[in-house]
PDB file of N, CA and C in Angstrom:
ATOM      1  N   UNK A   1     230.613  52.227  69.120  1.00  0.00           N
ATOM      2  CA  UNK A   1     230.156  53.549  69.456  1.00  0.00           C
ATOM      3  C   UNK A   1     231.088  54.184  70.481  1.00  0.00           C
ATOM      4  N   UNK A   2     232.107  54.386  70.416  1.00  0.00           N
ATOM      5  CA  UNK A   2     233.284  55.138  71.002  1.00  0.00           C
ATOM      6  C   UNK A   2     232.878  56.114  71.078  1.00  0.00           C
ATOM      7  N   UNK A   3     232.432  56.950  69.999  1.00  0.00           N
ATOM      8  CA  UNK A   3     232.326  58.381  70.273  1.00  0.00           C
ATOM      9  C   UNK A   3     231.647  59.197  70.624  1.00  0.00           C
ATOM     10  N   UNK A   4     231.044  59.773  72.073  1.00  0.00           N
ATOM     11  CA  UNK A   4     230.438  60.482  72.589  1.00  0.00           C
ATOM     12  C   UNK A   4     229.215  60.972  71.659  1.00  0.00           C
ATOM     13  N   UNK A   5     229.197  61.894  70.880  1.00  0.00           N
ATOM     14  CA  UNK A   5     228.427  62.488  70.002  1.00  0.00           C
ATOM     15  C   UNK A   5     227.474  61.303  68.955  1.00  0.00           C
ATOM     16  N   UNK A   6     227.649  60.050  68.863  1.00  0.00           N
ATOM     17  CA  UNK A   6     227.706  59.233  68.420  1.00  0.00           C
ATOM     18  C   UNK A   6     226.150  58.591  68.858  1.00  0.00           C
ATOM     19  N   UNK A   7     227.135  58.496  70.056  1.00  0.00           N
ATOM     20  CA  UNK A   7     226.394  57.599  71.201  1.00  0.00           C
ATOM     21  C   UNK A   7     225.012  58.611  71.729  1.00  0.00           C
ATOM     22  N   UNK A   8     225.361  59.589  72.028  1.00  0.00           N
ATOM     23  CA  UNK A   8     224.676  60.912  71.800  1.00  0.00           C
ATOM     24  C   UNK A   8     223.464  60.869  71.019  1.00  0.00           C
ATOM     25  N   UNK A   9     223.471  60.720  69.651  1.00  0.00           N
ATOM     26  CA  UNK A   9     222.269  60.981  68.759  1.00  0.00           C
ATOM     27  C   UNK A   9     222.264  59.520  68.436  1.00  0.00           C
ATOM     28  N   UNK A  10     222.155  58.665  69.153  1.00  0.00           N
ATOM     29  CA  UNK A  10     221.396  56.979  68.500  1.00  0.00           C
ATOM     30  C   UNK A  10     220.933  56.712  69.993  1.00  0.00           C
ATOM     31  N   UNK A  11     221.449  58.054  71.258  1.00  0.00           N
ATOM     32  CA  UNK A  11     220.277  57.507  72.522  1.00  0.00           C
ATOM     33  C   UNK A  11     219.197  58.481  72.358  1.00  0.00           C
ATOM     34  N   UNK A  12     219.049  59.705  71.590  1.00  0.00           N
ATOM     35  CA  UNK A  12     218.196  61.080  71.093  1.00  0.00           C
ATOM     36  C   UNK A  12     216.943  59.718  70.015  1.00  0.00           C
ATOM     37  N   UNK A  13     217.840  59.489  69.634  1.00  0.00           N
ATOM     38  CA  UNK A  13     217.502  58.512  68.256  1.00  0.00           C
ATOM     39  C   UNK A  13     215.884  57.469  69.010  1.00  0.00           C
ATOM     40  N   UNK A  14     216.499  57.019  70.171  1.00  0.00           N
ATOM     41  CA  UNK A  14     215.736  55.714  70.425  1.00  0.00           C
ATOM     42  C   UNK A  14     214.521  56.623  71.138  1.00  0.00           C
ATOM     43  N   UNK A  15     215.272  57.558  71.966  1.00  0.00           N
ATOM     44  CA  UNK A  15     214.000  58.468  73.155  1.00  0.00           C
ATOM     45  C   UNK A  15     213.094  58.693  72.106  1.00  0.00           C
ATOM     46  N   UNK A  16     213.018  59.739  70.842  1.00  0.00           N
ATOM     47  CA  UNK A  16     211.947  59.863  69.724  1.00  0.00           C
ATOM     48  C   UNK A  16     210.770  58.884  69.259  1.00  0.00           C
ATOM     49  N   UNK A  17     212.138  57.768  69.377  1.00  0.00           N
ATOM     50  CA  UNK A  17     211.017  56.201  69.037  1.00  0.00           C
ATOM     51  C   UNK A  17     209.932  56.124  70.033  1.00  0.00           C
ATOM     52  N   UNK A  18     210.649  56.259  70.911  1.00  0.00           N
ATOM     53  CA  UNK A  18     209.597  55.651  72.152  1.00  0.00           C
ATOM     54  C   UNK A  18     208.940  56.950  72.721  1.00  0.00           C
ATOM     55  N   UNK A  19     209.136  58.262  72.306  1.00  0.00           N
ATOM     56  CA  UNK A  19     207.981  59.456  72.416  1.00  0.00           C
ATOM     57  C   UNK A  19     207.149  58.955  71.662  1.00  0.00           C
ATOM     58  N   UNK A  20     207.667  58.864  70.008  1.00  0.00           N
ATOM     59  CA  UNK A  20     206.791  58.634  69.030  1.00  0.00           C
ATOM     60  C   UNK A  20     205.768  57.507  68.970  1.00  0.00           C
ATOM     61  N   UNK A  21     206.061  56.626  69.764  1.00  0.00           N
ATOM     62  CA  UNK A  21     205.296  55.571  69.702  1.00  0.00           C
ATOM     63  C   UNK A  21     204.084  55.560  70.971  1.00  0.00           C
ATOM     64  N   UNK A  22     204.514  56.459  71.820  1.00  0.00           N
ATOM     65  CA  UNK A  22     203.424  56.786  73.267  1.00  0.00           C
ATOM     66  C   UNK A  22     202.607  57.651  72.627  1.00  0.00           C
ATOM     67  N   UNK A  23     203.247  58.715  72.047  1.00  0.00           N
ATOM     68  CA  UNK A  23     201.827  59.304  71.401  1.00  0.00           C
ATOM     69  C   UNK A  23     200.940  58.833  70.816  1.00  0.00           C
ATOM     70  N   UNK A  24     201.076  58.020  69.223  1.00  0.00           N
ATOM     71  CA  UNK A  24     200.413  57.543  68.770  1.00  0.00           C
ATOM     72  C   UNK A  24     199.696  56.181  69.187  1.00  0.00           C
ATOM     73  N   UNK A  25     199.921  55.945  70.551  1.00  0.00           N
ATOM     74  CA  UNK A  25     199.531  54.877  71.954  1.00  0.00           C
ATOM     75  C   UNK A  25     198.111  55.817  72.124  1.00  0.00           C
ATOM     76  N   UNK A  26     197.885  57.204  72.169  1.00  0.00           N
ATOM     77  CA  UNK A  26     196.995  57.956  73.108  1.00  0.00           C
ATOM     78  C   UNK A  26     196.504  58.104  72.153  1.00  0.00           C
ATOM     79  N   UNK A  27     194.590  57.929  73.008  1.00  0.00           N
ATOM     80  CA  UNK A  27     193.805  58.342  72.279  1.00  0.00           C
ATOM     81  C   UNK A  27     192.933  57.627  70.992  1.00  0.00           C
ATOM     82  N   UNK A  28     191.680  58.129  71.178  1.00  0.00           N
ATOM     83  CA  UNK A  28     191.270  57.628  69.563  1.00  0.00           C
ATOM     84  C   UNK A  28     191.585  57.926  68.629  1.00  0.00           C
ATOM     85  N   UNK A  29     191.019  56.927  67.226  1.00  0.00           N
ATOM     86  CA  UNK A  29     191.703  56.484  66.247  1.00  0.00           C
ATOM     87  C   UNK A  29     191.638  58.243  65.229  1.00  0.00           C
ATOM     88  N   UNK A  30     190.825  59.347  65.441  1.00  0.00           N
ATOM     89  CA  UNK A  30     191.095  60.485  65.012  1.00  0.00           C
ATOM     90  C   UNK A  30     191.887  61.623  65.777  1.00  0.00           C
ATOM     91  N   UNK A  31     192.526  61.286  66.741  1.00  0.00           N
ATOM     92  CA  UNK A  31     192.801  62.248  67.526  1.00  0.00           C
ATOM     93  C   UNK A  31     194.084  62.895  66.840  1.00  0.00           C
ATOM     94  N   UNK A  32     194.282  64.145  67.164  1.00  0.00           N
ATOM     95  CA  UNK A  32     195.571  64.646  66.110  1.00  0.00           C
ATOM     96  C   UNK A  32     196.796  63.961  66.695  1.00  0.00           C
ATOM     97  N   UNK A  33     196.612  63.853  68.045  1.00  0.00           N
ATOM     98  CA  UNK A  33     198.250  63.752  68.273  1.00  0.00           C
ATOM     99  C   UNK A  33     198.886  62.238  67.351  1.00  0.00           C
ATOM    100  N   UNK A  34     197.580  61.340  67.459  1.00  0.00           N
ATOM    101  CA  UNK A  34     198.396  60.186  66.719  1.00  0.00           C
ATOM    102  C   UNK A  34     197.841  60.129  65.266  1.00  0.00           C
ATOM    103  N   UNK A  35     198.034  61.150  64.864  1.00  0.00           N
ATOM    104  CA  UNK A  35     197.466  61.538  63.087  1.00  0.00           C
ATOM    105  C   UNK A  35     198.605  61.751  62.857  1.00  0.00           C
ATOM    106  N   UNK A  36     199.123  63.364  63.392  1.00  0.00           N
ATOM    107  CA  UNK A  36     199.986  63.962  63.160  1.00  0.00           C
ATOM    108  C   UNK A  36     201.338  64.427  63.117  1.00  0.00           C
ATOM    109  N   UNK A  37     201.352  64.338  64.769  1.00  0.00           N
ATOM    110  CA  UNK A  37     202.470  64.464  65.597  1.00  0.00           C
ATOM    111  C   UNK A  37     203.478  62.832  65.488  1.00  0.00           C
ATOM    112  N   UNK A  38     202.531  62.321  65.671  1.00  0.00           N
ATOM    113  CA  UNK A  38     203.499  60.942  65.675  1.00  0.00           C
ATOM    114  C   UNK A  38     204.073  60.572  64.864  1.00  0.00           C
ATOM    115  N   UNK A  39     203.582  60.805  63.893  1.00  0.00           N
ATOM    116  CA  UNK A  39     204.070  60.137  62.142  1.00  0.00           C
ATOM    117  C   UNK A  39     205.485  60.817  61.811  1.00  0.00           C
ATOM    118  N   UNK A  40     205.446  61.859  62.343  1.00  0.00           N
ATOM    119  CA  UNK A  40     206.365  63.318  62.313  1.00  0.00           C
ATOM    120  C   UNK A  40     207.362  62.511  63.025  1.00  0.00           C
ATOM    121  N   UNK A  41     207.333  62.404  64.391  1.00  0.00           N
ATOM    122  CA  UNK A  41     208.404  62.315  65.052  1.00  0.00           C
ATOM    123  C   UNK A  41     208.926  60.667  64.898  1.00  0.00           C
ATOM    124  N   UNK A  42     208.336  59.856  64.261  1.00  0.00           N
ATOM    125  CA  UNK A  42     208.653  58.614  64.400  1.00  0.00           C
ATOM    126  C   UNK A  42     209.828  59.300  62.474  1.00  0.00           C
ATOM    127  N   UNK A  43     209.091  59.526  61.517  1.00  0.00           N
ATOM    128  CA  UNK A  43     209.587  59.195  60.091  1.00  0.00           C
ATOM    129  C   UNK A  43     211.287  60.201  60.560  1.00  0.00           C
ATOM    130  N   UNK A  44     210.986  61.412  61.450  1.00  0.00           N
ATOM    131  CA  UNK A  44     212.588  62.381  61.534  1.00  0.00           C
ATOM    132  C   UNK A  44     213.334  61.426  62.287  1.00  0.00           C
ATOM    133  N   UNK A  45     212.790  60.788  63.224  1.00  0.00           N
ATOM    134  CA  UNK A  45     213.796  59.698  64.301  1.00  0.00           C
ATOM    135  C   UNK A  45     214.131  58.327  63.541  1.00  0.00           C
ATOM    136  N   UNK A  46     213.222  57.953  62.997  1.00  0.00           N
ATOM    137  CA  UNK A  46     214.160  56.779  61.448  1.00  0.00           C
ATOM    138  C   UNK A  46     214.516  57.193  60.292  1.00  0.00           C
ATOM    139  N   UNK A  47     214.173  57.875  59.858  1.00  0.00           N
ATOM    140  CA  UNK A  47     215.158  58.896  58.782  1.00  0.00           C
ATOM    141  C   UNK A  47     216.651  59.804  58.389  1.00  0.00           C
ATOM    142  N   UNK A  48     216.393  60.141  59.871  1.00  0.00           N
ATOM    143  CA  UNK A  48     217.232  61.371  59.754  1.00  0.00           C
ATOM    144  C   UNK A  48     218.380  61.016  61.273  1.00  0.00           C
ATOM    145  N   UNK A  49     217.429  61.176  62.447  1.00  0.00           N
ATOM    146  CA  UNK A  49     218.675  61.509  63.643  1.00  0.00           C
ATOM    147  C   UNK A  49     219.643  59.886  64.029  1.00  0.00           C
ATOM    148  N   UNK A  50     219.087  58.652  64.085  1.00  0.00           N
ATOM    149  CA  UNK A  50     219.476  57.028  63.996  1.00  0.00           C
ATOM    150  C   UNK A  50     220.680  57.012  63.027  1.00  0.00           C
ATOM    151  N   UNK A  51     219.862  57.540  60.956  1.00  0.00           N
ATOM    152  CA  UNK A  51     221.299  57.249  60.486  1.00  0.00           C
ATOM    153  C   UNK A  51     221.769  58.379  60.490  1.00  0.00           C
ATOM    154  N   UNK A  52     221.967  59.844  60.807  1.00  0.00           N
ATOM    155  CA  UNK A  52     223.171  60.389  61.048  1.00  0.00           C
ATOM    156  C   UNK A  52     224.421  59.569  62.279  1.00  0.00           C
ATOM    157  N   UNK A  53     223.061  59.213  63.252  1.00  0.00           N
ATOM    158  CA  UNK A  53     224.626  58.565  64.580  1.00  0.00           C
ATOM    159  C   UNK A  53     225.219  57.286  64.347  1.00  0.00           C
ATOM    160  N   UNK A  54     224.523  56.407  62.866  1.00  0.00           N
ATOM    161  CA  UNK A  54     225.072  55.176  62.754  1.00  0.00           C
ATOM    162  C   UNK A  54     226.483  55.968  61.994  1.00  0.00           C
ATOM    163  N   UNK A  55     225.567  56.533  60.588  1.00  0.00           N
ATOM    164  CA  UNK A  55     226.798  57.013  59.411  1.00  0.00           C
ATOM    165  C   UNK A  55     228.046  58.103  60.130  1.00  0.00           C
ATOM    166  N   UNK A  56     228.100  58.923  61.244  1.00  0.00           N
ATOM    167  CA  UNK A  56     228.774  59.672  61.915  1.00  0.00           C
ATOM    168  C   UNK A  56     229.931  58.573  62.730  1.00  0.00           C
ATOM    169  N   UNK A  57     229.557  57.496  63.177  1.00  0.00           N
ATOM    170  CA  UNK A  57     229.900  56.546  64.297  1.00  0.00           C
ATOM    171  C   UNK A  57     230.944  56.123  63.176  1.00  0.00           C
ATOM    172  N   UNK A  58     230.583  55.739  61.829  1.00  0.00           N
ATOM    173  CA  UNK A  58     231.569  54.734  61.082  1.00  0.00           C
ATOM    174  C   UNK A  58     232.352  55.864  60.024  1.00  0.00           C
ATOM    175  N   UNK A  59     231.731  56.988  59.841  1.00  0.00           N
ATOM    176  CA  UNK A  59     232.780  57.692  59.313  1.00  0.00           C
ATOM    177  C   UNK A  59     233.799  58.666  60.529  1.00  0.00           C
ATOM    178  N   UNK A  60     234.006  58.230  61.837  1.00  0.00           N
ATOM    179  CA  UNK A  60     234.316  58.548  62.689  1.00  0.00           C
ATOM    180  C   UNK A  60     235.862  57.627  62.740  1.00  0.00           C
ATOM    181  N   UNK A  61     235.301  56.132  62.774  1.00  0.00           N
ATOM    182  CA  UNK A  61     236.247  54.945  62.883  1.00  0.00           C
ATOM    183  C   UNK A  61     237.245  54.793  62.104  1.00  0.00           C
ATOM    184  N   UNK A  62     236.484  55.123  60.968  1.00  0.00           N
ATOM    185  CA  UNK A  62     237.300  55.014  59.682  1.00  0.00           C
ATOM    186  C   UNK A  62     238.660  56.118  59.038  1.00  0.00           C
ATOM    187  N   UNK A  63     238.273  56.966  59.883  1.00  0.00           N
ATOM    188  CA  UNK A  63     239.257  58.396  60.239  1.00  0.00           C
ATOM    189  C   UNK A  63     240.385  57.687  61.351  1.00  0.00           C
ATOM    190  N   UNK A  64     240.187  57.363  62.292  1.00  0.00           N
ATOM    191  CA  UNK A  64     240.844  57.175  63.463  1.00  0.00           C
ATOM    192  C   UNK A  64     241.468  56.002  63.159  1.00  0.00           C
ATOM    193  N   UNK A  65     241.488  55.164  62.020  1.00  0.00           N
ATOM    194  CA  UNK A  65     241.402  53.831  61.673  1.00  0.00           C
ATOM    195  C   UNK A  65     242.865  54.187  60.756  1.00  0.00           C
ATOM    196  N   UNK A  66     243.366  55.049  60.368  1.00  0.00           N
ATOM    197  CA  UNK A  66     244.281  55.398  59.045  1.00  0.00           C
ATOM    198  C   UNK A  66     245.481  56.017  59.822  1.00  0.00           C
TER     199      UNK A  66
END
C-alpha cells in the first residue's frame, strides 16, 4: 500500500466496518438503525469502498512495475 489514495480508502474502508458494526451493536432487535442503516453501510464498505482500495492499490503497482 504505497499509495496514499490507496491507503486512503482501505482506512475509509475499515472506519465504515466499525461504524457499521456499532450501529447495528445499538438497540433492540427492531430498532431501525440496526434494520437499516447498518446493513447499508456494512454491504457499501465490503462491496464497494475495501475492493476499490485493494483493486486501485494493485492496478497502481502494476503500472509503476513496467
Amino acid at each position: 500500500m504505497k499509495n496514499k489514495k490507496t491507503f486512503l480508502l482501505i482506512t475509509l474502508g475499515v472506519a465504515l466496518l466499525m461504524i457499521g458494526f456499532f450501529c447495528l451493536a445499538q438497540g433492540p432487535a427492531n430498532n431501525p438503525i440496526s434494520l437499516t442503516v447498518a446493513p447499508i453501510i456494512l454491504v457499501f464498505a465490503y462491496l464497494i469502498v475495501i475492493p476499490i482500495g485493494i483493486l486501485w492499490g494493485s492496478k497502481d503497482s502494476k503500472t509503476k512495475g513496467d
